[in-house]
Protein backbone atom coordinates (compact mmCIF):
# COMPACT_ATOMS: atom_id res chain seq x y z
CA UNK A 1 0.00 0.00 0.00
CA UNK A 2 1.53 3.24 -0.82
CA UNK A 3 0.34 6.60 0.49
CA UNK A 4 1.76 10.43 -1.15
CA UNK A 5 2.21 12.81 1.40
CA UNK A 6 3.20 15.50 -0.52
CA UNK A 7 5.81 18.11 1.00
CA UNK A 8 5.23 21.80 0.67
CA UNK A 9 7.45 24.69 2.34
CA UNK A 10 5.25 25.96 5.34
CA UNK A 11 4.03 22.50 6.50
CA UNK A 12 2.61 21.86 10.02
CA UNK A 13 5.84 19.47 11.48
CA UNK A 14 3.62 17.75 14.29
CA UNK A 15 1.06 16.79 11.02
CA UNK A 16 3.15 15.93 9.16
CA UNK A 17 5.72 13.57 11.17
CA UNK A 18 2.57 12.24 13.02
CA UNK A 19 1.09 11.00 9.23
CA UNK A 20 4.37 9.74 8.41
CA UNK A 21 5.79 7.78 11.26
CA UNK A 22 1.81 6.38 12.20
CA UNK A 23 1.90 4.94 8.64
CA UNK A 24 4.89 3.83 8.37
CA UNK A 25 4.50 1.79 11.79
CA UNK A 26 1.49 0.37 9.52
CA UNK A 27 3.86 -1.11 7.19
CA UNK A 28 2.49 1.48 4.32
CA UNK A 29 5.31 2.55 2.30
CA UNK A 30 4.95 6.45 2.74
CA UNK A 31 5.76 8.70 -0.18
CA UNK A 32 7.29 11.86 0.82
CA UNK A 33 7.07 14.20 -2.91
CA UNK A 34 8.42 17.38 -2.89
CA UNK A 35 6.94 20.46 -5.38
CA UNK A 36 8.34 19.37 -8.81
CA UNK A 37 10.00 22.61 -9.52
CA UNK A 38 11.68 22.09 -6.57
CA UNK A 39 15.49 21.10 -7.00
CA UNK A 40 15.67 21.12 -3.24
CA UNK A 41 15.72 17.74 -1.20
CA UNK A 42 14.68 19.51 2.22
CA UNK A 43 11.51 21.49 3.08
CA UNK A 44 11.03 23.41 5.72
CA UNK A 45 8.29 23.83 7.84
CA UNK A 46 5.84 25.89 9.54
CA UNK A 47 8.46 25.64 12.75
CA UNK A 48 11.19 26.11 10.51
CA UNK A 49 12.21 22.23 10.79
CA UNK A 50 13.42 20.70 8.16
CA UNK A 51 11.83 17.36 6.45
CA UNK A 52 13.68 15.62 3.19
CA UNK A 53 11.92 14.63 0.52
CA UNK A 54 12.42 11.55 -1.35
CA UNK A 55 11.36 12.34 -4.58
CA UNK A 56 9.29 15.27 -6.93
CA UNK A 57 5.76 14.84 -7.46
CA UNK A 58 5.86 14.55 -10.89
CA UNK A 59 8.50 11.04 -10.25
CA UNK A 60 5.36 9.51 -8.40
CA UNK A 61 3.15 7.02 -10.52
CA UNK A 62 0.02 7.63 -9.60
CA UNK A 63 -1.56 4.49 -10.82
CA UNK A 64 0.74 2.44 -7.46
CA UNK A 65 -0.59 5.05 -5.35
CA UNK A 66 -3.68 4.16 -2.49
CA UNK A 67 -4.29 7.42 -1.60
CA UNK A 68 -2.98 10.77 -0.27
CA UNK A 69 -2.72 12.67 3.11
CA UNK A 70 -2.36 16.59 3.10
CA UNK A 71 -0.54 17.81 6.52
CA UNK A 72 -1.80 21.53 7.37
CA UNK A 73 0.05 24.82 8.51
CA UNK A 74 -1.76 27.74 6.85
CA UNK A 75 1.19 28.63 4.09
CA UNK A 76 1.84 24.44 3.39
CA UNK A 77 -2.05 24.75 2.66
CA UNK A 78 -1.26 27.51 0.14
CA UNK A 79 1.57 25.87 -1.29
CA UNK A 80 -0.52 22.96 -1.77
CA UNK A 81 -3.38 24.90 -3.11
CA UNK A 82 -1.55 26.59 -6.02
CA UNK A 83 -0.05 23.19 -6.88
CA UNK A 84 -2.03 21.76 -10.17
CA UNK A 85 -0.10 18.54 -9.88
CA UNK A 86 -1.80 18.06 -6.61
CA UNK A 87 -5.15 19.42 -7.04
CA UNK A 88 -4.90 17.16 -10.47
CA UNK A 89 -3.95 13.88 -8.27
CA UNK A 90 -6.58 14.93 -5.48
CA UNK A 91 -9.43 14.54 -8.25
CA UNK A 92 -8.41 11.41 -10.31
CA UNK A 93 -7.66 9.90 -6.51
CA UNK A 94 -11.37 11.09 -5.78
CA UNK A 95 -12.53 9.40 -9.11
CA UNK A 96 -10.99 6.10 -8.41
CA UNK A 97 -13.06 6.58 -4.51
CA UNK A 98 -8.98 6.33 -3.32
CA UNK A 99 -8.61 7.86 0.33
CA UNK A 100 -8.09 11.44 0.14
CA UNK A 101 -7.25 12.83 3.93
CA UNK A 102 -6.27 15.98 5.05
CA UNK A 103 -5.95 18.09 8.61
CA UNK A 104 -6.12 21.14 9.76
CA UNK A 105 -5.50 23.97 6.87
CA UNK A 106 -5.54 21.98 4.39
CA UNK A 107 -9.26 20.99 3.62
CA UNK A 108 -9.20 24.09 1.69
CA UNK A 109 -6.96 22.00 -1.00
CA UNK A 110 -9.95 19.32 -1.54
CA UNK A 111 -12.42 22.24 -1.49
CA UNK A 112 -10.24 24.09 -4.27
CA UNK A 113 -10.10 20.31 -6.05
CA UNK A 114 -13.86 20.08 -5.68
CA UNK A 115 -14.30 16.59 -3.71
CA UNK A 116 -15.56 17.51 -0.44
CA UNK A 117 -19.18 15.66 -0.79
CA UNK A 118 -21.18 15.26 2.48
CA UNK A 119 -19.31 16.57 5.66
CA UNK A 120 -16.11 17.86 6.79
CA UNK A 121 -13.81 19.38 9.37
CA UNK A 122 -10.87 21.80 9.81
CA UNK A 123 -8.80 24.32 11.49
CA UNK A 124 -11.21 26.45 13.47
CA UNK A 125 -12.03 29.81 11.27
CA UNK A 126 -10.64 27.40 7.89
CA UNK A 127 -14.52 26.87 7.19
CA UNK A 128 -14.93 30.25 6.30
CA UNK A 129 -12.68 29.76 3.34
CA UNK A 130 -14.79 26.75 2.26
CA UNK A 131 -18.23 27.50 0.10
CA UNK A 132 -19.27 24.48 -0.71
CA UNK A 133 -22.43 22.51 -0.26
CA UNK A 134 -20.79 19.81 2.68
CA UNK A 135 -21.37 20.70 6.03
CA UNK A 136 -18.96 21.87 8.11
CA UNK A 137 -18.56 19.89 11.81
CA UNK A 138 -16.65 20.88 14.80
CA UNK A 139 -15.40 17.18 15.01
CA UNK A 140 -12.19 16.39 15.77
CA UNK A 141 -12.27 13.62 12.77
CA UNK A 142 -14.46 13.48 10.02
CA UNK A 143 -14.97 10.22 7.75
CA UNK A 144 -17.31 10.85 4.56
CA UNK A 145 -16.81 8.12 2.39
CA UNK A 146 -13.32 8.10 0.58
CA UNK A 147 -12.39 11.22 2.65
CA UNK A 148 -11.04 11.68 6.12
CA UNK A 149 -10.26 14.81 7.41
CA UNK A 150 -9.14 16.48 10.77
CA UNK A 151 -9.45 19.88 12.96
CA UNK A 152 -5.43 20.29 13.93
CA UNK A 153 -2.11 19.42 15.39
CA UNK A 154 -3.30 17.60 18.46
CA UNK A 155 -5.19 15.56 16.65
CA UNK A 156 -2.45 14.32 14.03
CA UNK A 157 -1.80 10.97 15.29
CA UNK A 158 -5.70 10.12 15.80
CA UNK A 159 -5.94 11.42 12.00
CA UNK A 160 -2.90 9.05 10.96
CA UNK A 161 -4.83 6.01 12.84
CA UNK A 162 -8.15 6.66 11.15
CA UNK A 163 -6.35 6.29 7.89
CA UNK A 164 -5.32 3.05 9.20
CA UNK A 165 -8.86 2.07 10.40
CA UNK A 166 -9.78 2.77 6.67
CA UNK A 167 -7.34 1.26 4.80
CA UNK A 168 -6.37 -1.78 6.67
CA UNK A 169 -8.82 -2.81 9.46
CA UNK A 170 -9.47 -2.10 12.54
CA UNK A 171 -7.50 -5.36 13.95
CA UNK A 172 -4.50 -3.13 12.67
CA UNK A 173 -5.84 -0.24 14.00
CA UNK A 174 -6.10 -1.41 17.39
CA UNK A 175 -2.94 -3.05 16.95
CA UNK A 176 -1.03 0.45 16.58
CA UNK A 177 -3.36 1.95 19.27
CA UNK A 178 -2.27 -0.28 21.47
CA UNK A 179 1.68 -0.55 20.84
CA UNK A 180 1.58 3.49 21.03
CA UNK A 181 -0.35 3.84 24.30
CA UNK A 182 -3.37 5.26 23.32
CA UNK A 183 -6.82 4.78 25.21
């Protein structure tokens, strides 16, 4: 199973590393895809810590990809936003009913790619950037079909074990609930 987690200047560290490491202690092989105009191995984040990137996004074949996770932190959400590559994988991802997941911020990027359907949540305040017909919960996790998304930071490792829950069970869900410590 293979999961993009694409890596824009800006991005939310706790989000991010929490989607990554979660996943990864899954046994999905996590994609870390830098902008492809980027010649730049490291990004740095919101925090100014830097993540490296394994690849562009244009190197990543889309057809071996499951799905893709969008960390927040408000200028990674812009980065995202402006990317077409991204917006362009967010919809044929959508089309194929592949997960699409994304916290805090970054909601706004499936709003801009036009696949939020039923519900969703986000950063506090974020909502107001969404005008769209799904409704907008104060959850801390929202599941609506192929989509997951999340309200924030402390919520980035419960976001990285719904994605779990969704993609491979809840026996492995529990599994890495359990081995992390969480009730």
């Amino acid at each position: 199973m293979n999961i993009l987690v694409p890596l824009m200047d800006g991005f939310e560290e706790i989000e991010l590393v929490s989607i990554v490491d979660i996943l990864r202690r899954a046994g999905i092989n996590v994609i870390l895809a830098r902008d492809s105009n980027s010649n730049n191995e490291f990004v740095s984040g919101a925090h100014n810590i830097v993540i490296h990137s394994e690849c562009k996004i244009s190197q990543v074949d889309i057809n071996n990809i499951d799905g893709i996770s969008l960390a927040g932190g408000y200028n990674g959400m812009l980065n995202l936003k402006k990317n077409e590559e991204i917006i362009n994988i967010i919809k044929i991802l959508n089309k194929q009913k592949k997960l699409i997941s994304a916290i805090c911020a970054s909601p706004i990027v499936l709003h801009e790619a036009g696949v939020l359907k039923n519900r969703f949540t986000c950063y506090p305040g974020c909502q107001n950037q969404i005008h769209s017909n799904a409704e907008y919960t104060k959850e801390d996790l929202c599941i609506d079909d192929n989509i997951i998304t999340a309200n924030g930071p402390s919520n980035g490792i419960l976001f990285g074990l719904e994605i779990i829950k969704k993609l491979l069970g809840v026996e492995k869900y529990n599994d890495i609930k359990n081995e992390m410590l969480i009730n």
